[in-house]
C-alpha atoms as a PDB file:
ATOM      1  CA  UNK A   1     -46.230 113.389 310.518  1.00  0.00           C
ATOM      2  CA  UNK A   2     -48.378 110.740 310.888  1.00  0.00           C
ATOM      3  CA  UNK A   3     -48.803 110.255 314.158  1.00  0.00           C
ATOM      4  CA  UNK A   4     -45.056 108.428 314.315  1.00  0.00           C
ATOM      5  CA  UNK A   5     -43.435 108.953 317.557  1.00  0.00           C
ATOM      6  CA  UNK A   6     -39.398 109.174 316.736  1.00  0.00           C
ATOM      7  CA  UNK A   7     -37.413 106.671 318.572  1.00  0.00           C
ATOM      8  CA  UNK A   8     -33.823 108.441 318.557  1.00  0.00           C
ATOM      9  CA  UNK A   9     -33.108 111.685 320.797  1.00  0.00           C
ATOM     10  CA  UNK A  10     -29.567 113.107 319.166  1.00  0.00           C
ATOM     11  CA  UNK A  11     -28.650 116.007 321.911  1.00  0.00           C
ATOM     12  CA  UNK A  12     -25.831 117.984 321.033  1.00  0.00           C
ATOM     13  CA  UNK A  13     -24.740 118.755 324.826  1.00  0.00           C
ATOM     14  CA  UNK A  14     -21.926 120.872 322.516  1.00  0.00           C
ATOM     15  CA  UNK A  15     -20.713 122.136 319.395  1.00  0.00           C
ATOM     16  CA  UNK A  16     -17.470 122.649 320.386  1.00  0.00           C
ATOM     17  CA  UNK A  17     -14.784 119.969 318.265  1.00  0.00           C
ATOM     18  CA  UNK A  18     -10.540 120.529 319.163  1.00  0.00           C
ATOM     19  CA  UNK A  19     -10.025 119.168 315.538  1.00  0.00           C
ATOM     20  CA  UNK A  20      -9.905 119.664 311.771  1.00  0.00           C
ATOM     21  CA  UNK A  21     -10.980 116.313 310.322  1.00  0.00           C
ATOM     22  CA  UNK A  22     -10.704 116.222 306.593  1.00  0.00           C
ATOM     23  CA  UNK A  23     -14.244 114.889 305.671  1.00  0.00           C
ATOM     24  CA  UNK A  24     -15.566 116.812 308.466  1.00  0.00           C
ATOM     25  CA  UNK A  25     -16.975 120.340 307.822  1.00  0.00           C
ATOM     26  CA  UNK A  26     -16.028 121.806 311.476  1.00  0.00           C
ATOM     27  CA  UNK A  27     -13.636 123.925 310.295  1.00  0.00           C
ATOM     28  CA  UNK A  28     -16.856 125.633 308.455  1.00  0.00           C
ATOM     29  CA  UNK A  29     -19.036 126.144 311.444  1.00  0.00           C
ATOM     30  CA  UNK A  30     -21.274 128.732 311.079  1.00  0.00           C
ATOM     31  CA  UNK A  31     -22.813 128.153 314.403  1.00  0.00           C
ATOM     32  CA  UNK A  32     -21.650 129.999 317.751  1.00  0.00           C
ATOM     33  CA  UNK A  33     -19.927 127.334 319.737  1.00  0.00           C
ATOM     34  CA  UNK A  34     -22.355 126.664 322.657  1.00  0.00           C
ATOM     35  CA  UNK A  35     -23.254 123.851 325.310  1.00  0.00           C
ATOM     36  CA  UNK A  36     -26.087 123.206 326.667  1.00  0.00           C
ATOM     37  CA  UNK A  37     -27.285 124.039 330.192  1.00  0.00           C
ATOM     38  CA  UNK A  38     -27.665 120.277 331.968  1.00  0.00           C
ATOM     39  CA  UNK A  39     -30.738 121.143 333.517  1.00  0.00           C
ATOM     40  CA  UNK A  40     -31.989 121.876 329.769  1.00  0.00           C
ATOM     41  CA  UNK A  41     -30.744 119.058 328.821  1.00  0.00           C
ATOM     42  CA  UNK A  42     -32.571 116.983 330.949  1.00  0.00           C
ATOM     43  CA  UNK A  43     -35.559 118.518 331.047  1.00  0.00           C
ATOM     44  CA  UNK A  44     -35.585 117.444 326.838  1.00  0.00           C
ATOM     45  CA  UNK A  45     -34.504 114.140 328.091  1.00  0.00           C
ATOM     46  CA  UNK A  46     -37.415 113.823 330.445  1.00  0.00           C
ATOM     47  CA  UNK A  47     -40.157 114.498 327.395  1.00  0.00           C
ATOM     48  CA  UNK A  48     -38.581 112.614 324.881  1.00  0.00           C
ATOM     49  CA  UNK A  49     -38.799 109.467 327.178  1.00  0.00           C
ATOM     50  CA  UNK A  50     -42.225 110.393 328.603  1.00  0.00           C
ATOM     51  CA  UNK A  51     -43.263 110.682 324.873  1.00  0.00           C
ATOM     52  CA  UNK A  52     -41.943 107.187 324.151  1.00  0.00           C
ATOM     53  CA  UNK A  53     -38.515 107.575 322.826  1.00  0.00           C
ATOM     54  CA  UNK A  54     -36.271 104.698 323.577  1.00  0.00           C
ATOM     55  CA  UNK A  55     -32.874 105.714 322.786  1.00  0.00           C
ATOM     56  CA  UNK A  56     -30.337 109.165 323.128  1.00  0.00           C
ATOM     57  CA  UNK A  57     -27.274 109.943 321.727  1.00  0.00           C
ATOM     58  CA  UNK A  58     -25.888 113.021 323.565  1.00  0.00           C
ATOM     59  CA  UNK A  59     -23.817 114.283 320.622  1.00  0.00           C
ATOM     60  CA  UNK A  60     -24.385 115.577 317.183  1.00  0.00           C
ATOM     61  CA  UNK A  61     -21.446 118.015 315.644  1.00  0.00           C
ATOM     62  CA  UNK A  62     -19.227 118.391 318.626  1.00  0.00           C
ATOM     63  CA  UNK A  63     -16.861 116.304 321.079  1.00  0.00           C
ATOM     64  CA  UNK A  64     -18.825 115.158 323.660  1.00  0.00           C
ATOM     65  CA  UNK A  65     -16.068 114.725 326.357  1.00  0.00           C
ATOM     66  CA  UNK A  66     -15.551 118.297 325.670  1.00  0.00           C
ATOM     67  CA  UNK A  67     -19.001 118.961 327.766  1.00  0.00           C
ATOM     68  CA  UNK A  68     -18.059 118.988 331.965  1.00  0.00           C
ATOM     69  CA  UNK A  69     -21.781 117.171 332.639  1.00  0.00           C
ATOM     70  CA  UNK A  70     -21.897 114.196 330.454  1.00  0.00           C
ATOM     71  CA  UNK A  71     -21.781 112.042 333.055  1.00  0.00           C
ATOM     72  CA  UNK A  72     -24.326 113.449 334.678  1.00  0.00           C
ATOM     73  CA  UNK A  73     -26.122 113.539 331.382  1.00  0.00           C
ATOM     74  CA  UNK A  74     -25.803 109.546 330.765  1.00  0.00           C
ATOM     75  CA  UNK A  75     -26.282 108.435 334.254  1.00  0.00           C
ATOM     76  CA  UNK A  76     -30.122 110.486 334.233  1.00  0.00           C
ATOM     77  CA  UNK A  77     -30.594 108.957 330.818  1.00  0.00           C
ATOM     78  CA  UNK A  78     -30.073 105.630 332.150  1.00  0.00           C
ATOM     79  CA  UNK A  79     -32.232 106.334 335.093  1.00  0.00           C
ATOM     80  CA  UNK A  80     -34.891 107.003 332.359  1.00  0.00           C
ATOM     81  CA  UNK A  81     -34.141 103.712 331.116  1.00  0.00           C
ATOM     82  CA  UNK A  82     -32.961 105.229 327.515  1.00  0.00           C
ATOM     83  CA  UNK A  83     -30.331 103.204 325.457  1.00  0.00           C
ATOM     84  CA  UNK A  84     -27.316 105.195 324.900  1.00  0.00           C
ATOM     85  CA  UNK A  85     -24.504 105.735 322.798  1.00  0.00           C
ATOM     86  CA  UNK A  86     -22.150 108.540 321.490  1.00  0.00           C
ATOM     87  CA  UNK A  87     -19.285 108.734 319.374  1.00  0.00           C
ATOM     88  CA  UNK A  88     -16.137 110.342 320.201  1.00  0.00           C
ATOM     89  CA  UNK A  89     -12.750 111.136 318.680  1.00  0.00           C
ATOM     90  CA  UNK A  90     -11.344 110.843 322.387  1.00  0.00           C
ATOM     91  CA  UNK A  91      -9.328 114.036 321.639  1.00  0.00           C
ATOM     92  CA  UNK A  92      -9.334 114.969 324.879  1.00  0.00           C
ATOM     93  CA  UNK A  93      -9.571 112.916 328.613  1.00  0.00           C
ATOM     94  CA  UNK A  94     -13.139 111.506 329.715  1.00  0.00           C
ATOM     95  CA  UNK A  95     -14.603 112.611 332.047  1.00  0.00           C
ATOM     96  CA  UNK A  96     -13.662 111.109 335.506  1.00  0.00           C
ATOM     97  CA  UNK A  97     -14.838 108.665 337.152  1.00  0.00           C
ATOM     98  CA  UNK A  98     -16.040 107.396 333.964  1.00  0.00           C
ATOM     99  CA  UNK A  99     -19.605 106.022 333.252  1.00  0.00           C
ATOM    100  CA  UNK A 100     -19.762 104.304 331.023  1.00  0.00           C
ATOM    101  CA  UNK A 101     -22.782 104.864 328.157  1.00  0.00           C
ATOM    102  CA  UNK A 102     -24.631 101.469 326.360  1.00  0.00           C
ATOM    103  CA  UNK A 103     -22.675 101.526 323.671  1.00  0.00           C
ATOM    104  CA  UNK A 104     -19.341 103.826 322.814  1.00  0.00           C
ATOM    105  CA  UNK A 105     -18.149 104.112 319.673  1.00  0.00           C
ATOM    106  CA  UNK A 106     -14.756 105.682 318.974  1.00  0.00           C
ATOM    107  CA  UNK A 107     -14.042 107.647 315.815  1.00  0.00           C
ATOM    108  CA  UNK A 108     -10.618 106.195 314.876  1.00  0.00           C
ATOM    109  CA  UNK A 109      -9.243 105.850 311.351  1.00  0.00           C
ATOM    110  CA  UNK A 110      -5.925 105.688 311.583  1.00  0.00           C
ATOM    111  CA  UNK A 111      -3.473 103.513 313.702  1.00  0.00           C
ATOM    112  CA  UNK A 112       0.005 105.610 313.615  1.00  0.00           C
ATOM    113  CA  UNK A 113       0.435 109.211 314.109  1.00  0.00           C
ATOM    114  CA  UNK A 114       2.074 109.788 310.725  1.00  0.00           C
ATOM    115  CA  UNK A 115      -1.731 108.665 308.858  1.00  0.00           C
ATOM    116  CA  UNK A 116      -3.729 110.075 311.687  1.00  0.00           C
ATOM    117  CA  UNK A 117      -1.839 113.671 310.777  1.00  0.00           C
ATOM    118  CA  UNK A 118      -3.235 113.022 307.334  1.00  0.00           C
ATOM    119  CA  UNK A 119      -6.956 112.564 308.825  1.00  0.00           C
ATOM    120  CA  UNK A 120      -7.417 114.376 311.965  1.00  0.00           C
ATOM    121  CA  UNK A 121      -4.797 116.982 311.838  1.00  0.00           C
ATOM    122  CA  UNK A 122      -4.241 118.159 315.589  1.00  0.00           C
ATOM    123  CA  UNK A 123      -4.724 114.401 317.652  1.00  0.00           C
ATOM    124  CA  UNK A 124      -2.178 112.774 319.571  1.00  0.00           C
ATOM    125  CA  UNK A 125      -2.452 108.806 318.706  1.00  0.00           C
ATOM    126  CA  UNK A 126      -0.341 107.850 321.530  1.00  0.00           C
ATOM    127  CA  UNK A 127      -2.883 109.947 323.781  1.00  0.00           C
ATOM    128  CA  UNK A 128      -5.634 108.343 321.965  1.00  0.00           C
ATOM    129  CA  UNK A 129      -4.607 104.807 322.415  1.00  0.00           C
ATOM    130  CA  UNK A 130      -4.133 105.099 325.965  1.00  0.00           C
ATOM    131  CA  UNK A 131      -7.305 106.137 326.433  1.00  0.00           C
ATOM    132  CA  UNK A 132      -9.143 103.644 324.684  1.00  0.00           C
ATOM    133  CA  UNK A 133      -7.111 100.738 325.991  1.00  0.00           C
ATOM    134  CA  UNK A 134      -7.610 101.949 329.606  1.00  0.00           C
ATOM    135  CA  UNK A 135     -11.593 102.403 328.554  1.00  0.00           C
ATOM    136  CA  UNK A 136     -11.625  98.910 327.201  1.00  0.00           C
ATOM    137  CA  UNK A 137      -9.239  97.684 329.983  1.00  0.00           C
ATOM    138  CA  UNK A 138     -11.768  98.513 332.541  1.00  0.00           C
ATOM    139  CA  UNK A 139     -14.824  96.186 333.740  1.00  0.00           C
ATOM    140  CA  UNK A 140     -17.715  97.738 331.521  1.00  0.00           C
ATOM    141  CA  UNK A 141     -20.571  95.160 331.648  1.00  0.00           C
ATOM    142  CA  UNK A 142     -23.933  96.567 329.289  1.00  0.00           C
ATOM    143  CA  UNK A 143     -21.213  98.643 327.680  1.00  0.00           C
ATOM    144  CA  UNK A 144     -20.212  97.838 323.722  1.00  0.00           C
ATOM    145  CA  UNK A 145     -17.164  99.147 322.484  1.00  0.00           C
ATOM    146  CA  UNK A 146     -16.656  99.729 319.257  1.00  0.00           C
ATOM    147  CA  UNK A 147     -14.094 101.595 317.125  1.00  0.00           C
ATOM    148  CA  UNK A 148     -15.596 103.463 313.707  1.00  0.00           C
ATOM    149  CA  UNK A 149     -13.241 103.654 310.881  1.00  0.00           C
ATOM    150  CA  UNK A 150     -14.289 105.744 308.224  1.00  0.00           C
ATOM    151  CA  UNK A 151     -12.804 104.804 305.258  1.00  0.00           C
ATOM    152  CA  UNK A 152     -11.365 107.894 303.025  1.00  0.00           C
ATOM    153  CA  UNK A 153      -8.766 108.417 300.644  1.00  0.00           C
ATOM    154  CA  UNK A 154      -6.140 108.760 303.106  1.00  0.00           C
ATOM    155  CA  UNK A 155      -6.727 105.215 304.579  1.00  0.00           C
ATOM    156  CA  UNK A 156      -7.108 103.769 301.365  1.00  0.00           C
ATOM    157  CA  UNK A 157      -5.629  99.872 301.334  1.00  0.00           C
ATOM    158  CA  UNK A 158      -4.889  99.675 305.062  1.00  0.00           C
ATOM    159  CA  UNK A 159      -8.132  99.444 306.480  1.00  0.00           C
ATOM    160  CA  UNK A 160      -6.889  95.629 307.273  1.00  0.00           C
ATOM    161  CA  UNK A 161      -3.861  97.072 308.936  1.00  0.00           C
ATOM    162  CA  UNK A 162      -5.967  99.605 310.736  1.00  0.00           C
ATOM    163  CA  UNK A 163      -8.503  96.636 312.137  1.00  0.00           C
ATOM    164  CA  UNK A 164      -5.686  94.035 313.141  1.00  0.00           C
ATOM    165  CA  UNK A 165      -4.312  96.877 315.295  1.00  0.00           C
ATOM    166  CA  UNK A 166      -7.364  97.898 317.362  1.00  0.00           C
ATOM    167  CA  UNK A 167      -9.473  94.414 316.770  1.00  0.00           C
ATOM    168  CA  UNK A 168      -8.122  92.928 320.616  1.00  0.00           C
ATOM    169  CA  UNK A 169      -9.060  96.896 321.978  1.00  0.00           C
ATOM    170  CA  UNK A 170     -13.125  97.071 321.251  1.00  0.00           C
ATOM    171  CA  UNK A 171     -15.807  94.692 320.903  1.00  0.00           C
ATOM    172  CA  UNK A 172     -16.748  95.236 317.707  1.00  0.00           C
ATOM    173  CA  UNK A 173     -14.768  97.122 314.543  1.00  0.00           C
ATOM    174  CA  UNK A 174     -16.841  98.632 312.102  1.00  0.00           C
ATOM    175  CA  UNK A 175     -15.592 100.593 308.980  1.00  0.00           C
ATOM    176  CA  UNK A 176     -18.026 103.304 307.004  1.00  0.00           C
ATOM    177  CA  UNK A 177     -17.223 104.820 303.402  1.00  0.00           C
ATOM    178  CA  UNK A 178     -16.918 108.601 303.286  1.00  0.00           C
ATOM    179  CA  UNK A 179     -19.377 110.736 302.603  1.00  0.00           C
ATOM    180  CA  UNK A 180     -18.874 113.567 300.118  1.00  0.00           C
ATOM    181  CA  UNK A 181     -20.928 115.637 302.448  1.00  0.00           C
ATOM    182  CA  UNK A 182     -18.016 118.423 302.392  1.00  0.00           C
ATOM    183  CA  UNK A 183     -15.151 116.973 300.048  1.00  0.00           C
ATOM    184  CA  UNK A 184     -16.563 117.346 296.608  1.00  0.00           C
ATOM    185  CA  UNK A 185     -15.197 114.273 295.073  1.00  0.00           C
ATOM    186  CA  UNK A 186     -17.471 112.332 292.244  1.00  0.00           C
ATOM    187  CA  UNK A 187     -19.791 109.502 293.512  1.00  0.00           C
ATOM    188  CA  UNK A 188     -22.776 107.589 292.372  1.00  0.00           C
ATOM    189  CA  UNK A 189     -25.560 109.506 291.784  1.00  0.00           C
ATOM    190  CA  UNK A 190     -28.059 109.372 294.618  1.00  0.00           C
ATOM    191  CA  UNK A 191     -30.632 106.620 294.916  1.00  0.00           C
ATOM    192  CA  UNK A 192     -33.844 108.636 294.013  1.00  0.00           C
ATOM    193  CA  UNK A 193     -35.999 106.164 295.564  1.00  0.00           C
ATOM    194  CA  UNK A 194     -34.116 105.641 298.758  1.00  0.00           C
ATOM    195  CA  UNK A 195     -37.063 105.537 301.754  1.00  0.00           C
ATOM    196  CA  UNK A 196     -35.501 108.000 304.208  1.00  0.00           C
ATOM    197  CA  UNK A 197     -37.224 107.559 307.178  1.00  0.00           C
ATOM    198  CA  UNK A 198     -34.729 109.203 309.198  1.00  0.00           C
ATOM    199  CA  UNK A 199     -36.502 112.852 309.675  1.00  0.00           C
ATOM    200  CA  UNK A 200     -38.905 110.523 311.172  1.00  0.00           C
ATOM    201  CA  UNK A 201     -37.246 108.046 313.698  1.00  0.00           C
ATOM    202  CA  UNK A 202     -35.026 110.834 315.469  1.00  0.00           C
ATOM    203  CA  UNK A 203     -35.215 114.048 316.725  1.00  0.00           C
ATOM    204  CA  UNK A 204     -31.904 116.640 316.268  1.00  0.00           C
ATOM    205  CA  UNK A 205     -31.373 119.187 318.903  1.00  0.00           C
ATOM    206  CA  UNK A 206     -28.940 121.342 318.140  1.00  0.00           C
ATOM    207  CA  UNK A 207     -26.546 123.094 320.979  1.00  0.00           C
ATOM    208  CA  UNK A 208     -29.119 125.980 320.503  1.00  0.00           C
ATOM    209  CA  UNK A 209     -32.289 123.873 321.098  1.00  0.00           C
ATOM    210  CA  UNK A 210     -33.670 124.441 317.719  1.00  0.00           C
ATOM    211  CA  UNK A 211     -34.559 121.260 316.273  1.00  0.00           C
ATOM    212  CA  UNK A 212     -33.004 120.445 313.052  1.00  0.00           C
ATOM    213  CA  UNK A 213     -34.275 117.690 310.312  1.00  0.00           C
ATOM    214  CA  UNK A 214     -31.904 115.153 310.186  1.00  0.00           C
ATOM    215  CA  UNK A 215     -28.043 114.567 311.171  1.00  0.00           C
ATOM    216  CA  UNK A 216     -27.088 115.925 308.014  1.00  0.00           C
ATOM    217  CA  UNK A 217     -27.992 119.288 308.692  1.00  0.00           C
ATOM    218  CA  UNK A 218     -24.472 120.259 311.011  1.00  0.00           C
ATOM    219  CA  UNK A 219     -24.830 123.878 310.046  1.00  0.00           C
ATOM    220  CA  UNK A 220     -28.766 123.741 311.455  1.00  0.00           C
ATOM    221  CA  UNK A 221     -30.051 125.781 307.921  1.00  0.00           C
ATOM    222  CA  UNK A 222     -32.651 123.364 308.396  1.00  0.00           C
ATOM    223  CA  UNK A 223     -33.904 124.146 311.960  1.00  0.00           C
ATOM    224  CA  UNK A 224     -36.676 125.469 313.356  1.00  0.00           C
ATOM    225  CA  UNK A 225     -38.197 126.024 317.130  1.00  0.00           C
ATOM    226  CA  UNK A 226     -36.975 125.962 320.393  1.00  0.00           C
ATOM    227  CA  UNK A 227     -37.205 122.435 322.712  1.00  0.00           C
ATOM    228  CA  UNK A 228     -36.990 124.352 325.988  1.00  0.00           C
ATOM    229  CA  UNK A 229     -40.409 125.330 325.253  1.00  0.00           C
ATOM    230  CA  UNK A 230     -41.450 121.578 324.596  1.00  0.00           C
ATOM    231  CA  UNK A 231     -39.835 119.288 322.167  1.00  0.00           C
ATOM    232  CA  UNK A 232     -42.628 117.875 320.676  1.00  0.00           C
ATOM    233  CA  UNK A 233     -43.996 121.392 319.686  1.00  0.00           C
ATOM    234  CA  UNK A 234     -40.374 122.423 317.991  1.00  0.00           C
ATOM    235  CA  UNK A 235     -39.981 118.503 316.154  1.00  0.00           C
ATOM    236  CA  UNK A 236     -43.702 119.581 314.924  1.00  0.00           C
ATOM    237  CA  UNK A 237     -42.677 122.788 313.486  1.00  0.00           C
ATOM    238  CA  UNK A 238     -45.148 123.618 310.555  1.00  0.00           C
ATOM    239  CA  UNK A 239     -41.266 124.687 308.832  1.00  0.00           C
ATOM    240  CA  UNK A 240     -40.019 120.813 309.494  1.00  0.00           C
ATOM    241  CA  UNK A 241     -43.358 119.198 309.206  1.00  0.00           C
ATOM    242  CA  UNK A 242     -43.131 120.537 305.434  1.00  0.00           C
ATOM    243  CA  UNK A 243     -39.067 119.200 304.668  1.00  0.00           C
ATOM    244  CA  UNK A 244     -40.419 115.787 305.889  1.00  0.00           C
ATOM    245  CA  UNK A 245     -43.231 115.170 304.116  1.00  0.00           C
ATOM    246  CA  UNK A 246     -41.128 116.900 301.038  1.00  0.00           C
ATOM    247  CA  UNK A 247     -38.478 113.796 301.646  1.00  0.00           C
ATOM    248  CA  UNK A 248     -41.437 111.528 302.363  1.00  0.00           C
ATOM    249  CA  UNK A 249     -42.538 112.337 298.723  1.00  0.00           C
ATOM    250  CA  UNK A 250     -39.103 111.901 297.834  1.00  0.00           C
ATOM    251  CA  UNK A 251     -38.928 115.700 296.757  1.00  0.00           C
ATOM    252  CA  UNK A 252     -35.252 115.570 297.792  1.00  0.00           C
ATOM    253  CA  UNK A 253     -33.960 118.698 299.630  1.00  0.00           C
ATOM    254  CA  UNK A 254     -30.348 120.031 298.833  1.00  0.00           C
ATOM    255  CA  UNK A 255     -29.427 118.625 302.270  1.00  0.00           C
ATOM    256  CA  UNK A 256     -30.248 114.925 300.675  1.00  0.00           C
ATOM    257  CA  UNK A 257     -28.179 115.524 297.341  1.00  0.00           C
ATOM    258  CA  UNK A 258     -25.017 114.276 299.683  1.00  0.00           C
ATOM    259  CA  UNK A 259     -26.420 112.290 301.640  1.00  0.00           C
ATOM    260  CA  UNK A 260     -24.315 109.006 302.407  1.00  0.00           C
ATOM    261  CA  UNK A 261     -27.383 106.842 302.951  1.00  0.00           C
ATOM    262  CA  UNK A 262     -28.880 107.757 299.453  1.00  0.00           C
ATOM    263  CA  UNK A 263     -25.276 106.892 298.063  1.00  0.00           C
ATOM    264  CA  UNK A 264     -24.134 103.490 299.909  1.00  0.00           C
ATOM    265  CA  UNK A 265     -25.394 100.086 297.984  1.00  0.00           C
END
């Protein structure tokens, strides 16, 4: 729209998650669980760059240490000279030897077992904190480390707690509200004037290679195209060229009624 060229690739190299997070709508997947062939992968890789994207995140609605070529996946993304980063719960062991990504942000919200049963029902923490110290032990020069705590009811009054134990393991501790994108508790009402620009500065591939709208859209409802077939004709679907000039005119889409961006001061 516009002539704007995006500047965020999100590839979801998988769809596959191990857990049951309690503001997370996994457990409702209505999508096949599916990864992406790495050839495929790359081949979207290589347009998105050659069409003057500067950044990908090789995860969307899955665990991306869960995929067997993600470091093959970052280490041709960096050859493209993309930024990268990618969140991830660390539910499972990285991949080995580990490269490292631009920026890694873990998905931590808890800092016993007891409160991360409450959260992420089904993680170890004792697994998880070894292998985030041994990550952050490492020498990882260009890399930032940072651990995401979403706040939530569960963690309510010891976010403090929860930083002073994993401030001296990450470079940077960051801490996001909940979203009621799945729990239906009450909130604000949603900034009708918010300028969402984010159908426009990224491009969602889902596991499938349809392209999707925005990264609220896990279930893909909103998708449309195929990106094997080239990326910039699916992102230009006539279907998602219409949903983001509706949001442009602020004609909010059910998808944007929970949004957390239209919600946070």
């Amino acid at each position: 729209m516009c002539g704007q060229v995006p500047k965020i690739l999100k590839l979801e190299l998988t769809n596959a998650c191990g857990l049951n997070c309690v503001f997370c709508g996994h457990a409702e997947q209505v999508r096949p669980v599916q990864s992406m062939a790495a050839v495929n992968a790359m081949g979207i890789m290589a347009e998105a760059r050659d069409w003057g994207l500067v950044e990908v995140q090789p995860q969307f609605y899955g665990e991306p240490w869960l995929y067997r070529n993600l470091n093959e996946i970052v280490m041709y993304a960096h050859s493209l000279d993309f930024n990268v980063q990618y969140y991830t719960s660390a539910q499972c062991p990285p991949p080995e030897p580990f490269v490292y990504p631009d920026r890694l942000v873990f998905s931590v919200d808890y800092h016993t077992q007891e409160l991360a049963d409450k959260i992420r029902p089904g993680i170890e923490f004792g697994a998880v904190f070894r292998r985030i110290t041994d990550l952050n032990g490492l020498p990882h020069p260009g890399c930032e480390i940072v651990i995401r705590c979403t706040e939530c009811e569960e963690n309510r009054g010891e976010i403090a707690d929860i930083e002073d134990f994993w401030g001296p393991y990450c470079d940077n501790f960051v801490v996001v509200p909940e979203t009621p994108v799945y729990r239906h508790f009450k909130t604000e009402t949603p900034n009708a004037d918010y300028d969402c620009r984010l159908p426009r500065e990224q491009v969602v591939v889902l596991s499938d290679y349809r392209v999707t709208l925005c990264c609220n859209d896990w279930h893909g409802k909103y998708a449309a195209g195929d990106a094997r077939e080239g990326l910039q004709k699916a992102y230009s679907h006539a279907r998602l060229e219409g949903y983001r000039y509706a949001v442009y005119q602020k004609q909010w889409l059910n998808l944007c009624n929970k949004c957390g961006l239209r919600i946070r001061k």
